[in-house]
C-alpha atoms as a PDB file:
ATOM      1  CA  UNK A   1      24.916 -27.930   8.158  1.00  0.00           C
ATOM      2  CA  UNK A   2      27.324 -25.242   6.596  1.00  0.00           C
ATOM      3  CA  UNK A   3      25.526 -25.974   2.992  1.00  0.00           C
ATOM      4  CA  UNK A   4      22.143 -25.202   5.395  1.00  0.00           C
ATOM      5  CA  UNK A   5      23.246 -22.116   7.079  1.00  0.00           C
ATOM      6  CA  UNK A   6      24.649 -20.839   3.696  1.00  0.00           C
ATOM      7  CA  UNK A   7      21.422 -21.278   1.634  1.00  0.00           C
ATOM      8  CA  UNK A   8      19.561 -19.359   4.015  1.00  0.00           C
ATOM      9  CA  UNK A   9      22.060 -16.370   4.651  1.00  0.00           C
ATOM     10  CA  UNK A  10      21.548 -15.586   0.931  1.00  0.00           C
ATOM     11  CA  UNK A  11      17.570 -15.927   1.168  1.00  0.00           C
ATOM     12  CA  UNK A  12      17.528 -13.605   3.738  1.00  0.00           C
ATOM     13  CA  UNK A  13      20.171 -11.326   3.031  1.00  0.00           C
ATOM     14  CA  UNK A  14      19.430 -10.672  -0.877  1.00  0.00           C
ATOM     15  CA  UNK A  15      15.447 -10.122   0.155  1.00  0.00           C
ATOM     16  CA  UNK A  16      16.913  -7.421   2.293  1.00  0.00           C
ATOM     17  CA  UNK A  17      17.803  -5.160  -0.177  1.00  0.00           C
ATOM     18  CA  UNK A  18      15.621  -2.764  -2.477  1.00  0.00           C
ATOM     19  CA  UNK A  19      15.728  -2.604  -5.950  1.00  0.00           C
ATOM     20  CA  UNK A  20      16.663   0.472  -7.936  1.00  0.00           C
ATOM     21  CA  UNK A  21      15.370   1.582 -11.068  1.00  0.00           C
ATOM     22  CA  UNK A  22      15.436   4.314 -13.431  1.00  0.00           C
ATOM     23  CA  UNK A  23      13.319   6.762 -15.613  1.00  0.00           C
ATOM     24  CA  UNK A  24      14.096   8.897 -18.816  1.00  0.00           C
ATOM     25  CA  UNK A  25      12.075  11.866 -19.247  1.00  0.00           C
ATOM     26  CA  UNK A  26      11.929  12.731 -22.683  1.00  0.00           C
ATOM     27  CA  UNK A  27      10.768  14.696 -25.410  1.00  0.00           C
ATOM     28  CA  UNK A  28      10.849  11.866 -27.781  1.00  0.00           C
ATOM     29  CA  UNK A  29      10.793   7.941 -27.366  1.00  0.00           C
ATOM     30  CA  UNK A  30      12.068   5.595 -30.014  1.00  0.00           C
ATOM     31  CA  UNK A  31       8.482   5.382 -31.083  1.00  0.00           C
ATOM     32  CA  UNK A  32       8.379   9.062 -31.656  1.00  0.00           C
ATOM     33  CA  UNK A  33       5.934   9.501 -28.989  1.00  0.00           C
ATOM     34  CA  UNK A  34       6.132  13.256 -27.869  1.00  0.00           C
ATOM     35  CA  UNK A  35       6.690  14.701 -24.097  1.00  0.00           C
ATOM     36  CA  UNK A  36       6.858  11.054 -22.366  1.00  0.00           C
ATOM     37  CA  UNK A  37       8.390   8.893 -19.520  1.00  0.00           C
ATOM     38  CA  UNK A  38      10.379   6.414 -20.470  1.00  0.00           C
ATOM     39  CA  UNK A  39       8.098   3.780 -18.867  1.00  0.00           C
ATOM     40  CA  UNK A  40       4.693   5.144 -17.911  1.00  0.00           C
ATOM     41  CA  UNK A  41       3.489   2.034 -15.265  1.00  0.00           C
ATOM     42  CA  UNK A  42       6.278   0.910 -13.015  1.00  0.00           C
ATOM     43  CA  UNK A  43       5.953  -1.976 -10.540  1.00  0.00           C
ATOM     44  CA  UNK A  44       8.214  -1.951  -7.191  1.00  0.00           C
ATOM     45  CA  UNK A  45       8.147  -3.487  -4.088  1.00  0.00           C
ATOM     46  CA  UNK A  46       8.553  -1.218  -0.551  1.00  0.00           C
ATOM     47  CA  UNK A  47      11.319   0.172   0.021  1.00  0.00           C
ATOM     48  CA  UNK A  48      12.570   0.284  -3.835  1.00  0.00           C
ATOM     49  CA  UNK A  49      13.566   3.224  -5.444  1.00  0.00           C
ATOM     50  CA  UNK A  50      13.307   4.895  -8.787  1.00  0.00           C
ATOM     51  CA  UNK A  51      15.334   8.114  -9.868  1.00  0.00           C
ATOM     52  CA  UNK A  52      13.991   9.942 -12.659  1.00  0.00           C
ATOM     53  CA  UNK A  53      16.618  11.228 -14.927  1.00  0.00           C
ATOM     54  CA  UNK A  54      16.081  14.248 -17.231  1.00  0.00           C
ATOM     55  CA  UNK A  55      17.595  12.671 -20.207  1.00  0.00           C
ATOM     56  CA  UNK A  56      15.649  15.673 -22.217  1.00  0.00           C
ATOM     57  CA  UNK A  57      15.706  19.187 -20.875  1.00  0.00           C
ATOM     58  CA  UNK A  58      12.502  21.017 -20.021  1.00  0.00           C
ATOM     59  CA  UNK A  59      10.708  18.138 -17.565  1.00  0.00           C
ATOM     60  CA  UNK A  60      10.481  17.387 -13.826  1.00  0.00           C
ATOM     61  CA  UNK A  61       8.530  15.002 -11.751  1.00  0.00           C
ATOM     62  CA  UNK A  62       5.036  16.062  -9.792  1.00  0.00           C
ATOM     63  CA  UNK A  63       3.325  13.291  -7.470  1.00  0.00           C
ATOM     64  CA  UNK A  64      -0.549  14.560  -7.753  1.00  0.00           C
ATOM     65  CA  UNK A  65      -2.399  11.293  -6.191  1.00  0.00           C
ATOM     66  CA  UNK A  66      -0.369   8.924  -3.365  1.00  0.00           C
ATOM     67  CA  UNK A  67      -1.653   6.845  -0.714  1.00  0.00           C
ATOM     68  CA  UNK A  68      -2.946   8.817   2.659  1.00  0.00           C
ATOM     69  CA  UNK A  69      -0.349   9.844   4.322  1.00  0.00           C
ATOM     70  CA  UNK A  70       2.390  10.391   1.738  1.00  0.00           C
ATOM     71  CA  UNK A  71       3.491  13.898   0.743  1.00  0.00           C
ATOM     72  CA  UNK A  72       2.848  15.115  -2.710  1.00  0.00           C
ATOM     73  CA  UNK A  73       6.631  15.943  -3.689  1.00  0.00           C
ATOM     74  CA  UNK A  74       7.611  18.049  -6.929  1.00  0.00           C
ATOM     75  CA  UNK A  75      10.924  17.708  -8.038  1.00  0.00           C
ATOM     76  CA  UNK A  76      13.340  20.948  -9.305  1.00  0.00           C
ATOM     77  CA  UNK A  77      12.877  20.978 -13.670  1.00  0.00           C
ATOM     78  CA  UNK A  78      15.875  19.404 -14.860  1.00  0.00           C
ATOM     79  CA  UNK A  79      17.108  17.800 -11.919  1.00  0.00           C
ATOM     80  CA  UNK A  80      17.425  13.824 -11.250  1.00  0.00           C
ATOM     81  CA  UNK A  81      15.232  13.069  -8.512  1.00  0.00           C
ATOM     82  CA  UNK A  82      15.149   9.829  -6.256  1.00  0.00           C
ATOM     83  CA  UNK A  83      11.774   8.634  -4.267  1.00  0.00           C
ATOM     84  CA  UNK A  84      12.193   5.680  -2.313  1.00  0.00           C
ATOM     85  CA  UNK A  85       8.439   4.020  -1.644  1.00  0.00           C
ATOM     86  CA  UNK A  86       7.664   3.214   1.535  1.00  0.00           C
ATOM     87  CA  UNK A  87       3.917   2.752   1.924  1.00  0.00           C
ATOM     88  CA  UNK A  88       1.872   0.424  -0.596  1.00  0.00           C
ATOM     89  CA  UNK A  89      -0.451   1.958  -3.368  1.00  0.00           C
ATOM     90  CA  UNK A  90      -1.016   3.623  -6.556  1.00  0.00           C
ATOM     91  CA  UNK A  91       1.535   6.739  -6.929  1.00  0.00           C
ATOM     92  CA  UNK A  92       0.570   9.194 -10.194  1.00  0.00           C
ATOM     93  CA  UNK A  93       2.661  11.491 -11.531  1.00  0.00           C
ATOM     94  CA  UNK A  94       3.134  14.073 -13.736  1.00  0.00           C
ATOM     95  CA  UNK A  95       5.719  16.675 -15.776  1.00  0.00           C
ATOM     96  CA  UNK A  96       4.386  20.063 -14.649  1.00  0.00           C
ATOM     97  CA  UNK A  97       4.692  22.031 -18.094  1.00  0.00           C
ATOM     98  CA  UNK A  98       3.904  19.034 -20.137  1.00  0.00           C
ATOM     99  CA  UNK A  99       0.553  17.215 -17.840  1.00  0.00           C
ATOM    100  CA  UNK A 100      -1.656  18.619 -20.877  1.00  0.00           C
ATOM    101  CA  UNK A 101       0.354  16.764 -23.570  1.00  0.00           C
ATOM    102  CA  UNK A 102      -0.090  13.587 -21.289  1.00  0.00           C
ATOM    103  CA  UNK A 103       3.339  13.287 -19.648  1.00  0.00           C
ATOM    104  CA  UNK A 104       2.040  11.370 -16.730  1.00  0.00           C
ATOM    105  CA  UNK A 105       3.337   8.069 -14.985  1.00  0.00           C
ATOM    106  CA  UNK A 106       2.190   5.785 -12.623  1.00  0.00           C
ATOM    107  CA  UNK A 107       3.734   3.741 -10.023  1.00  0.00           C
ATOM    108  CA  UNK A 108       2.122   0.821  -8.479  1.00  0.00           C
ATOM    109  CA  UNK A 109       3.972  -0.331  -4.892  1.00  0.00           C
ATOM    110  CA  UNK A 110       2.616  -3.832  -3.924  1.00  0.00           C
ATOM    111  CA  UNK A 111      -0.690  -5.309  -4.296  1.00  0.00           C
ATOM    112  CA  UNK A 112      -2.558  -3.158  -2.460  1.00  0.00           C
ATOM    113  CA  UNK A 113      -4.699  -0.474  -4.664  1.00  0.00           C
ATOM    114  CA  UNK A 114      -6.601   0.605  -2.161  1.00  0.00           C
ATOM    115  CA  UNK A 115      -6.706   4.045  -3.215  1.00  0.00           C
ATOM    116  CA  UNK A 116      -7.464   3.498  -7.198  1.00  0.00           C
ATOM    117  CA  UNK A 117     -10.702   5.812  -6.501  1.00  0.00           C
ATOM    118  CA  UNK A 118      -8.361   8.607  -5.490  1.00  0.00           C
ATOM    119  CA  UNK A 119      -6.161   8.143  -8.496  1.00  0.00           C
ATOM    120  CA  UNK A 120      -8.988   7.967 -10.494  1.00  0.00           C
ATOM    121  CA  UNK A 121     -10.530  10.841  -9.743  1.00  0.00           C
ATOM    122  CA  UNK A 122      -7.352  13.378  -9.643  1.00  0.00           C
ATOM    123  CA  UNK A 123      -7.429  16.425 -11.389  1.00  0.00           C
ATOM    124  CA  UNK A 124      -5.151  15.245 -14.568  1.00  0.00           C
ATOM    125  CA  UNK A 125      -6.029  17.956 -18.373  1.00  0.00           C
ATOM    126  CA  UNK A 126      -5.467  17.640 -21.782  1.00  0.00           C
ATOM    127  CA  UNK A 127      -4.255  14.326 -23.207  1.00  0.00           C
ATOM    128  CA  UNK A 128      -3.551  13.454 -19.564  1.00  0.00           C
ATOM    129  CA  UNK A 129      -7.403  12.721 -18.918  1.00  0.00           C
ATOM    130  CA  UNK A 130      -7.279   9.823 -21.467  1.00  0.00           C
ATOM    131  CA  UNK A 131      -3.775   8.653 -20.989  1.00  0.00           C
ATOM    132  CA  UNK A 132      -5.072   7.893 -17.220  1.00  0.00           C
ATOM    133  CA  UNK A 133      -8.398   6.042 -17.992  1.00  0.00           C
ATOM    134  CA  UNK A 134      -5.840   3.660 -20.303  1.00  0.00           C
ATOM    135  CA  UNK A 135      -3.019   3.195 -18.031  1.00  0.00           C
ATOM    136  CA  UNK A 136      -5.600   2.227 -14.821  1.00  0.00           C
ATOM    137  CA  UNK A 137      -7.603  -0.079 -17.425  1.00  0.00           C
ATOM    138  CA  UNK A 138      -4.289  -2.278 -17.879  1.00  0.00           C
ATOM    139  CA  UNK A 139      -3.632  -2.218 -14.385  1.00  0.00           C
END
């Protein structure tokens, strides 16, 4: 009975918590790819949270497509900045003086992609427009 009870306090306790994660923005990655996020397509559950660090001055984070209902946040340039995702969907982001380079990021919560249209059809320039069309493709 106590090896019963025991198993399922850990189920349900370690499913209660969120995961954290973390993103470099950078001028450079170790592939010498310019004006970048350290990962560009992030996965996470609700209620996880990334923080975006500014491990390269100059860059900030801009949501410019989220699921109804969720507020399209821009963080302070150089500045860590912690978003905690509450509602399933496809989150896109961008670095305001570095979206025409292609400094864009996207964040998938869940399984539901109910508003890939939306994403799809945000107003992303420069590099950015291509960047986009890849990163949904290997969705």
């Amino acid at each position: 009975m106590i090896r019963l009870f025991t198993v399922l306090f850990f189920m349900f306790t370690s499913s209660a918590y969120a995961a954290d994660m973390t993103i470099d923005m950078l001028n450079k990655n170790a592939d010498g790819e310019r004006m970048v996020y350290s990962t560009e397509v992030t996965k996470v559950a609700i209620g996880d949270t990334i923080t975006w660090l500014p491990a390269s001055k100059g860059h900030n984070v801009h949501f410019i497509s989220a699921p109804d209902g969720i507020e399209l946040v821009k963080s302070k340039m150089n500045k860590d900045f912690s978003f905690t995702f509450e509602k399933e969907g496809i989150y896109l982001y961008q670095c305001t003086p570095h979206k025409s380079m292609g400094m864009i990021g996207l964040v998938v919560v869940g399984e539901n992609m109910d508003n890939l249209d939306s994403v799809k059809k945000a107003k992303v320039v420069g590099k950015s427009k291509k960047k986009l069309k890849n990163l949904l493709e290997n969705l």
